[in-house]
Protein backbone atom coordinates (compact mmCIF):
# COMPACT_ATOMS: atom_id res chain seq x y z
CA UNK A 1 118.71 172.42 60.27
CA UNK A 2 117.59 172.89 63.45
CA UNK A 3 113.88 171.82 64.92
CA UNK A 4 111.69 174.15 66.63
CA UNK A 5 111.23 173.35 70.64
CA UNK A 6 107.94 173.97 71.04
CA UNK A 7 106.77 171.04 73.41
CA UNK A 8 104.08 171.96 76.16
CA UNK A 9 105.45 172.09 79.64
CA UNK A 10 103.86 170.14 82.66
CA UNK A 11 104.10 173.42 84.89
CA UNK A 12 103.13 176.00 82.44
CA UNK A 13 101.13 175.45 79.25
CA UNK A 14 101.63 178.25 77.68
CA UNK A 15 105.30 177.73 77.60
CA UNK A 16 104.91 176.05 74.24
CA UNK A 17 103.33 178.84 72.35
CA UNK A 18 105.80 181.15 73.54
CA UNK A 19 108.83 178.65 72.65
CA UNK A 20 107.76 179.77 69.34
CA UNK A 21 108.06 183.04 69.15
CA UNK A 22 111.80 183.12 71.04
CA UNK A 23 112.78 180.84 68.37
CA UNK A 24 113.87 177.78 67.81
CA UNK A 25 116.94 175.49 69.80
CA UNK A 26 119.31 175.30 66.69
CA UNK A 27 120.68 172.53 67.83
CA UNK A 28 120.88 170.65 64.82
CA UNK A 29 119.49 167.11 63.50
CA UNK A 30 117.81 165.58 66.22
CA UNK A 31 117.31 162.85 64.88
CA UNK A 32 118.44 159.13 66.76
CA UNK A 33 122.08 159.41 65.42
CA UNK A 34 122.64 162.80 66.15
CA UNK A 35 125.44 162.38 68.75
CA UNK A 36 126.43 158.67 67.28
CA UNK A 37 128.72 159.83 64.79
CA UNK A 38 131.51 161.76 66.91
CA UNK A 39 133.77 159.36 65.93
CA UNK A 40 134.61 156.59 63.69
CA UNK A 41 134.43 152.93 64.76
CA UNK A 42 136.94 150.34 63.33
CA UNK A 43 135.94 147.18 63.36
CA UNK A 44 136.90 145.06 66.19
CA UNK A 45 137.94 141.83 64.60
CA UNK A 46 141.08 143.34 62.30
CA UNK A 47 143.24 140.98 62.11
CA UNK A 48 147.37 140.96 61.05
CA UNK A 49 147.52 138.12 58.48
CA UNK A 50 151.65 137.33 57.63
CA UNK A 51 151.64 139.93 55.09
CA UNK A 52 151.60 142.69 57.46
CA UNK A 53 147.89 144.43 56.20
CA UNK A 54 144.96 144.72 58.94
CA UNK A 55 141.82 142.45 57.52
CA UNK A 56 139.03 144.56 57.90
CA UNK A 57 136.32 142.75 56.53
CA UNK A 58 133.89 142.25 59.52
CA UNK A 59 133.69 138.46 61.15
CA UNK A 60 130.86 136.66 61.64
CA UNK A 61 131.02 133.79 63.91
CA UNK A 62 128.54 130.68 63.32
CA UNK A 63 126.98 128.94 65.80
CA UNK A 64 125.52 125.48 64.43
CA UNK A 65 125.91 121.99 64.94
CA UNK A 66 124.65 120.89 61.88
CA UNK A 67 127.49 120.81 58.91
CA UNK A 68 126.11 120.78 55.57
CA UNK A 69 123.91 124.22 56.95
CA UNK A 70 127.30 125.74 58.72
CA UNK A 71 129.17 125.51 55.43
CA UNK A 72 126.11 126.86 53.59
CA UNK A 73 126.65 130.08 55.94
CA UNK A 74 130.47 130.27 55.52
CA UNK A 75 130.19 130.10 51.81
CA UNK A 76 127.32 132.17 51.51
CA UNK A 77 128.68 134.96 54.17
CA UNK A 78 132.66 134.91 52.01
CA UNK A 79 131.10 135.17 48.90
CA UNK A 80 129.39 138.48 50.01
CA UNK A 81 133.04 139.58 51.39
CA UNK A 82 132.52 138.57 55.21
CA UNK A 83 135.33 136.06 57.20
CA UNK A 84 133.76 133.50 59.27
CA UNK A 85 134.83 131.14 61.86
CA UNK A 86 132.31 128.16 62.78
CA UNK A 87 131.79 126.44 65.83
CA UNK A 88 129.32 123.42 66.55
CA UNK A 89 128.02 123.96 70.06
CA UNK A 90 127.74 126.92 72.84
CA UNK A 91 130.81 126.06 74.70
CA UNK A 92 132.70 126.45 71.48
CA UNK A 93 130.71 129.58 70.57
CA UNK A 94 131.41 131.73 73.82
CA UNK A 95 134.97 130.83 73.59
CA UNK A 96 135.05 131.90 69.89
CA UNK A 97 133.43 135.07 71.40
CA UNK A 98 136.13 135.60 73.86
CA UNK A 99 138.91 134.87 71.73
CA UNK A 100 138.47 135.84 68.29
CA UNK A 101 136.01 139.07 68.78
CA UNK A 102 133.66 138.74 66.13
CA UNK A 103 131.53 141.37 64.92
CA UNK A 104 128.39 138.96 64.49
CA UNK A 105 126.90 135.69 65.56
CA UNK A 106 124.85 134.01 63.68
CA UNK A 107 123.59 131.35 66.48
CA UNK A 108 121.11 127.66 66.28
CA UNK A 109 119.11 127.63 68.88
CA UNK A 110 118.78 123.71 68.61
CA UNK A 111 122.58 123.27 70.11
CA UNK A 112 123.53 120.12 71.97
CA UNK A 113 124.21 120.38 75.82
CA UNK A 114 123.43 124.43 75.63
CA UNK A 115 120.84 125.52 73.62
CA UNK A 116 121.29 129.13 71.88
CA UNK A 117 118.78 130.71 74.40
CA UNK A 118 121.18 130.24 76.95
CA UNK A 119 123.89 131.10 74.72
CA UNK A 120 122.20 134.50 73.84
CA UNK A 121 121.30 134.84 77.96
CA UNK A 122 125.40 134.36 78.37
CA UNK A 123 126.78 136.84 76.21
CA UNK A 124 124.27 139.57 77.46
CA UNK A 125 125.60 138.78 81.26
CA UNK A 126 129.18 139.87 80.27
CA UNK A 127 129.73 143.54 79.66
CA UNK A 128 131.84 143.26 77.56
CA UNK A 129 129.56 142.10 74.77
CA UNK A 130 126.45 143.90 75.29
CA UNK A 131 126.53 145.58 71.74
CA UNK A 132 127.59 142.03 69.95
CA UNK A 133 124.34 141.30 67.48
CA UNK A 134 123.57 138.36 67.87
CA UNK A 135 120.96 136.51 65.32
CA UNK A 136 119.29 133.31 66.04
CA UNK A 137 118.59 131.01 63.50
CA UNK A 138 115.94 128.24 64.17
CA UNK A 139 113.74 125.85 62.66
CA UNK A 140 111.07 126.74 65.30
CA UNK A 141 108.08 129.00 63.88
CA UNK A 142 106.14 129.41 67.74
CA UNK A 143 105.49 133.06 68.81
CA UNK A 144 106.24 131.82 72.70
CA UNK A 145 110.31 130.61 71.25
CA UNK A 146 110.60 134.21 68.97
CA UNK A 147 109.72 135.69 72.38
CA UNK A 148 112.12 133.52 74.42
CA UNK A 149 114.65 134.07 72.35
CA UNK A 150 114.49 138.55 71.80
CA UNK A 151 113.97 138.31 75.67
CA UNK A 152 117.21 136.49 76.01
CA UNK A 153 119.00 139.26 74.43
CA UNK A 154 118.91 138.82 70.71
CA UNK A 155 118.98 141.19 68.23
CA UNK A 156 117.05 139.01 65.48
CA UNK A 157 115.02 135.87 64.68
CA UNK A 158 115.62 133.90 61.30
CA UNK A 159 113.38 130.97 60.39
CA UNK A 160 114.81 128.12 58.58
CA UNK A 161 114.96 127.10 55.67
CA UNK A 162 115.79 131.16 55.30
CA UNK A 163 116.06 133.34 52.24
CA UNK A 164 119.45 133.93 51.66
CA UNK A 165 118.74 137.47 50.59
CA UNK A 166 116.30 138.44 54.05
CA UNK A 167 119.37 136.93 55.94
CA UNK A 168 122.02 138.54 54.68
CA UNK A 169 119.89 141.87 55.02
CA UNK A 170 119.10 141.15 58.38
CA UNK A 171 123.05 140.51 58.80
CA UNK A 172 123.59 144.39 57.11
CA UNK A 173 120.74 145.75 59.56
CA UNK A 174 122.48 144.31 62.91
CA UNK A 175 126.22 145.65 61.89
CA UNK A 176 124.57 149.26 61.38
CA UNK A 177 122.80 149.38 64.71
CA UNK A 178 126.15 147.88 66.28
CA UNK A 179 128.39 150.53 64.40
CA UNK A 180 125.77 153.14 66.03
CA UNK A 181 125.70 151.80 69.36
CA UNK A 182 129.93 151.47 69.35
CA UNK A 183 130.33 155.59 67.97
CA UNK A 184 127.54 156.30 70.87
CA UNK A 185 130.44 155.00 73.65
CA UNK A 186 133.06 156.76 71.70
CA UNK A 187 130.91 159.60 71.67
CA UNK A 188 130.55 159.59 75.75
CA UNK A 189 134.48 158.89 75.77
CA UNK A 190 135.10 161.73 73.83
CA UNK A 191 133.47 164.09 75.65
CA UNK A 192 134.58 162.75 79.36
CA UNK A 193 137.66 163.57 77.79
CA UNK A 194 137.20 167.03 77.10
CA UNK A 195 135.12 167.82 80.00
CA UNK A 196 137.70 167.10 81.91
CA UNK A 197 140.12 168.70 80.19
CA UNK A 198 138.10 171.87 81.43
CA UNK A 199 138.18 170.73 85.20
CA UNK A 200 141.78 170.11 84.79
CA UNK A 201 142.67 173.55 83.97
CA UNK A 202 140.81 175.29 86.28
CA UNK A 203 140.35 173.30 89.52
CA UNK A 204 138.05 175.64 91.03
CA UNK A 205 135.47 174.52 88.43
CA UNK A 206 135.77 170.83 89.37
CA UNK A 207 132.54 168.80 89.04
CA UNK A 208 130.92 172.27 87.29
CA UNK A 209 130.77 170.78 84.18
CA UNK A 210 128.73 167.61 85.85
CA UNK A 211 126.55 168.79 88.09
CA UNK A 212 125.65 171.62 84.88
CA UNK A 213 124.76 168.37 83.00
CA UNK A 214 122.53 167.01 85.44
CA UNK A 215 120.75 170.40 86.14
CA UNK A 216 120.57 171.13 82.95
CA UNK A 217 118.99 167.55 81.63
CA UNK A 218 116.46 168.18 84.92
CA UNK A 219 115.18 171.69 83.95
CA UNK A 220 114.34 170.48 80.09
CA UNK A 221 112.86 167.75 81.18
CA UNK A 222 110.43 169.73 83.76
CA UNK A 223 110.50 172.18 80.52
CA UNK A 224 108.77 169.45 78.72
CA UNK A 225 111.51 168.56 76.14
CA UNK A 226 112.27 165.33 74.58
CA UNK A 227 114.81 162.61 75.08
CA UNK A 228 116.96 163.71 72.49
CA UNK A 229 116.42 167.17 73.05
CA UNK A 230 117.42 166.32 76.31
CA UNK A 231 121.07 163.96 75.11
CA UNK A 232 121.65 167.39 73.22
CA UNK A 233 121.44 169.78 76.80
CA UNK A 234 123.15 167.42 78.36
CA UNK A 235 125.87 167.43 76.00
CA UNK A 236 126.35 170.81 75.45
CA UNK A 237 126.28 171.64 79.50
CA UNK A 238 129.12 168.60 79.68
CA UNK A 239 131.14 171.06 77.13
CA UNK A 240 130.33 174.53 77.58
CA UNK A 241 133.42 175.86 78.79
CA UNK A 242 135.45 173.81 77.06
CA UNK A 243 137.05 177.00 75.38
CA UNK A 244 138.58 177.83 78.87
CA UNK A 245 141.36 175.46 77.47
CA UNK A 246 142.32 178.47 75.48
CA UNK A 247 142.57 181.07 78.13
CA UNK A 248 145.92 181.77 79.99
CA UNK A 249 145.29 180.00 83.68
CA UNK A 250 146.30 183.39 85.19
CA UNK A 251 143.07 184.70 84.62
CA UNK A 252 141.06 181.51 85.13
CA UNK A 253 142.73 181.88 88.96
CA UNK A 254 142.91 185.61 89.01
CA UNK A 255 141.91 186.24 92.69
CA UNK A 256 140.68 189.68 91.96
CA UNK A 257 138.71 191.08 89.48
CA UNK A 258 139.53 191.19 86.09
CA UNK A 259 140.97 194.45 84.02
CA UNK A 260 139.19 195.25 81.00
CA UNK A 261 142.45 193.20 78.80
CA UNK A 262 141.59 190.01 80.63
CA UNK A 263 138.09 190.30 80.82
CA UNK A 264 137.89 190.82 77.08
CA UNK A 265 140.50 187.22 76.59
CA UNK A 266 137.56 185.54 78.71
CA UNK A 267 135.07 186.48 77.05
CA UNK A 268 136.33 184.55 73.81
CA UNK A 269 135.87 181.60 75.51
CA UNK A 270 132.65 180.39 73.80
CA UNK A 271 133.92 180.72 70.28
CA UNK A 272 136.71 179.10 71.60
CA UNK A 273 134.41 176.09 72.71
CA UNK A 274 132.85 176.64 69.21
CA UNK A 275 135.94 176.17 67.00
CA UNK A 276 136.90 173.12 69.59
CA UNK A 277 134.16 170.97 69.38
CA UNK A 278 133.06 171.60 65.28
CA UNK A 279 135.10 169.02 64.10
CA UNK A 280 133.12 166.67 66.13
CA UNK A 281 131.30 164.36 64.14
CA UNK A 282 127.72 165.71 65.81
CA UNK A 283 128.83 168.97 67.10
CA UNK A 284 125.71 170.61 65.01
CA UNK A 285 123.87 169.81 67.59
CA UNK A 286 125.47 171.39 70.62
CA UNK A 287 126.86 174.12 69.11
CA UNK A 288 124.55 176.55 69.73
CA UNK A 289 124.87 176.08 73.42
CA UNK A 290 128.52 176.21 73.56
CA UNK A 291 128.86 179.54 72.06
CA UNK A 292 125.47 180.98 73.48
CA UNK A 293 125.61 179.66 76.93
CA UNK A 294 126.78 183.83 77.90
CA UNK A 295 123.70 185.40 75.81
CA UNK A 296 120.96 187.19 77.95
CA UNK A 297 117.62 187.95 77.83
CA UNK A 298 118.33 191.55 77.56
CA UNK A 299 120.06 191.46 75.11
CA UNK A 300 123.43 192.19 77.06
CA UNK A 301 125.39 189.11 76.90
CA UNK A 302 128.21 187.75 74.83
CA UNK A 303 129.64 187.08 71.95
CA UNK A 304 126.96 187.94 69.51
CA UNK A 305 124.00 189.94 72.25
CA UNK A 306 121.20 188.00 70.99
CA UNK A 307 118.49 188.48 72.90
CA UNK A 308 115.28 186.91 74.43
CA UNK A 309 113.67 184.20 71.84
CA UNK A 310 116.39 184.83 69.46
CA UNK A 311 118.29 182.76 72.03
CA UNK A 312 118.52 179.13 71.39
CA UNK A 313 116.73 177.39 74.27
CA UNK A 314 119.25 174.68 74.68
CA UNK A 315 121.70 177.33 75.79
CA UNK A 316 119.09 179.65 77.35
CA UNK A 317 118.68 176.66 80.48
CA UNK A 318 122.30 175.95 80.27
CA UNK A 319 122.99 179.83 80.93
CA UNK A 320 120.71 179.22 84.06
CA UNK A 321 122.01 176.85 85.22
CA UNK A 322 125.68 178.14 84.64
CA UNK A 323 124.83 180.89 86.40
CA UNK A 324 122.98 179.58 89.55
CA UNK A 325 126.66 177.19 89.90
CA UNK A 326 128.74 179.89 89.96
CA UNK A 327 126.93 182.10 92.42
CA UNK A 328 126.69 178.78 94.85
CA UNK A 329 130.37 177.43 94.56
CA UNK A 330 133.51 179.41 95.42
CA UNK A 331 135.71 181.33 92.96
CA UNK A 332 138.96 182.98 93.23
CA UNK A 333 137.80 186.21 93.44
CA UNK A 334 134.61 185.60 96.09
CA UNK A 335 132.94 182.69 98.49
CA UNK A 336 129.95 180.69 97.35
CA UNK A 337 126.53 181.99 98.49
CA UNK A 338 123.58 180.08 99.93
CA UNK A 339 120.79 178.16 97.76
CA UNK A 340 118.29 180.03 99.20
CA UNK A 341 119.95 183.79 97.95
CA UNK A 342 120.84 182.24 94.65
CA UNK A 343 117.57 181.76 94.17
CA UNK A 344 116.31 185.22 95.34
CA UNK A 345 118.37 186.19 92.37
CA UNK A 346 117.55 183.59 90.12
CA UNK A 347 113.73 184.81 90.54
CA UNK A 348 115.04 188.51 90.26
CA UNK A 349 116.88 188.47 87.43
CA UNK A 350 114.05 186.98 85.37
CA UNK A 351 113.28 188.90 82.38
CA UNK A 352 116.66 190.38 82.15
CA UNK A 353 119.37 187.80 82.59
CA UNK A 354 116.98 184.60 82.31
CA UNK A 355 114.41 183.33 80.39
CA UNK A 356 111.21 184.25 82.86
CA UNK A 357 109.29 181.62 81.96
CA UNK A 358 112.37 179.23 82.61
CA UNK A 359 113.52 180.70 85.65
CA UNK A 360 110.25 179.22 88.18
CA UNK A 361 110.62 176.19 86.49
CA UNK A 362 114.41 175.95 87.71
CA UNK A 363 113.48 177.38 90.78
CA UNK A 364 111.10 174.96 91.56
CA UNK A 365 113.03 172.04 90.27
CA UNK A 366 115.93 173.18 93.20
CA UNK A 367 113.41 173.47 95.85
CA UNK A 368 111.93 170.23 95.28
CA UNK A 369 114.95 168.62 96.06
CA UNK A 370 117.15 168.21 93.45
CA UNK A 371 120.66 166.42 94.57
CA UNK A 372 122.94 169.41 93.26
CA UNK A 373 126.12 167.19 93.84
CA UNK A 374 125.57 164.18 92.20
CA UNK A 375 128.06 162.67 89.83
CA UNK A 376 126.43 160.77 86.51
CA UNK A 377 128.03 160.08 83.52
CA UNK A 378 126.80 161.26 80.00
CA UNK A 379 125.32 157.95 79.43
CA UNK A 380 123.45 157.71 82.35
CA UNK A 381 122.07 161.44 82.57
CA UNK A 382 119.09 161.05 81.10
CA UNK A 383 117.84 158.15 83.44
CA UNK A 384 117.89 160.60 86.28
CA UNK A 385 115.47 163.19 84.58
């Protein structure tokens, strides 16, 4: 299911031939939706009519001041199951928007007092309606007003007269990338949620699972690997201990060392992680790095000792990066070290606990500067890389 990583790297080209022969990320589909479908979206315009039962077919709102073409819309948009409301100018339209939620507009551009340009340029400037497709529907055919209007913030451009079939497939088309775009913010909540979780049972970990994210989305990047590649790392470093919910918080804050009882109870915490986060819609994807991030090149990790290539790369950097954390932050059982040692052993412990061809990437990725503490959420992760 997986794809192979096997992208060239800007600091060593010969990373890429090797990524092939320690195997591939098995991270899952990575396709665009891969982390879209963690939840289910409901529509946003259910309404309670007197009976008592939600209406959950979606609402399009119509924009247009001209009355024998609105009711060709409504009729044409009910007959194919859809509710409409229609409004004849912009004024009318954004409060529509604000009151009644819709899950479309279909907007004129030729309004009176506010054209739809502005309209479109309106909706896009509250936040609150930045996934709302919005279609414009015009009589004008120049390239300079399609422009205008996609660099206002719409999603389409209809020319009237329109064929009732492109429009209502254009209408289909918007409500899928919307239904996306709405699972992708679920998605992020989602895992906020759990990551936190994490933090909130062990409070000496606090901010671990976010600054592993934005180490972690750094180092693939350096190690050549692609946006989505990337959304998947970042994930799974947002979630890797996420299994630590299942451990007694005795020996999460054991200030000594563990006996071999305890030790062997923490060491289940990545299949912990695992069975957690498989019911996610996506989890396929980040899977691998939740129960892998403890592997090690050796061969000597945990749970299942895989070793070297066999390794999936996702949780390969997040084990570096996991590691490199905990030897700079305190812990109940020790103080923090330096940067500087941490990356003595970093650099030493290539070949046997770390990738050595990741390790010099990492290293060089701290010493150029990288801002260790800083706080981004899951969204915004991969604008830092």
């Amino acid at each position: 299911m997986g794809q192979t990583l096997s992208r060239s790297l800007p600091n060593a080209r010969s990373y890429a031939a090797n990524a092939r022969s320690k195997g591939a990320m098995s991270t899952g589909d990575y396709g665009h939706t891969a982390l879209v479908s963690l939840g289910h979206a409901r529509h946003s315009s259910s309404t309670m009519p007197a009976g008592g039962v939600a209406d959950d077919r979606r609402l399009v709102l119509v924009v247009e001041d001209d009355l024998s073409i609105g009711r060709l819309l409504q009729g044409l948009l009910e007959r194919e199951g859809y509710r409409t409301i229609r409004v004849d100018n912009g004024e009318a339209g954004l409060a529509a928007i604000d009151r009644d939620r819709p899950d479309l507009v279909l907007l004129d551009v030729g309004l009176p007092r506010m054209d739809g340009f502005e309209v479109v340029r309106r909706i896009r400037a509250d936040g609150r309606w930045q996934s709302l497709p919005v279609i414009l529907l015009t009589a004008r055919t120049r390239t300079e007003d399609l422009v205008t209007g996609l660099d206002a913030g719409a999603d389409d451009f209809l020319t009237k007269p329109f064929q009732h079939p492109e429009l209502l497939a254009r209408i289909r088309s918007a409500l899928r990338l919307r239904q996306a775009l709405v699972r992708m913010q679920q998605a992020n909540s989602a895992v906020a949620a759990l990551a936190n979780a994490v933090e909130a049972k062990d409070t000496m970990t606090e901010r671990h699972c976010q600054r592993l994210a934005n180490m972690a989305a750094r180092l693939g990047s350096r190690a050549g690997l692609s946006v989505i590649e990337l959304e998947v790392i970042a994930y799974g470093a947002l979630l890797h201990d996420v299994g630590k919910i299942g451990i007694p918080e005795a020996i999460l804050t054991k200030p000594g060392p563990l006996d071999e009882h305890e030790w062997k109870l923490m060491r289940e915490h990545p299949i912990i992680g695992e069975r957690i986060c498989a019911p996610l819609g996506a989890a396929m994807a980040f899977l691998p790095i939740v129960r892998h991030h403890h592997e090690r090149w050796d061969g000597r990790g945990y749970p299942d000792g895989l070793r070297a290539g066999g390794i999936p790369i996702g949780a390969r950097i997040v084990g570096l990066v996991d590691a490199f954390d905990a030897m700079t932050h305190d812990r109940p059982y020790r103080i923090g070290r330096g940067v500087a040692g941490a990356l003595e052993e970093v650099q030493g412990e290539a070949g046997r606990q770390f990738d050595p061809d990741l390790a010099p990437l990492f290293i060089a990725e701290i010493q150029g500067g990288t801002d260790l503490d800083l706080e981004l959420p899951p969204s915004a992760l991969l604008t830092a890389v």
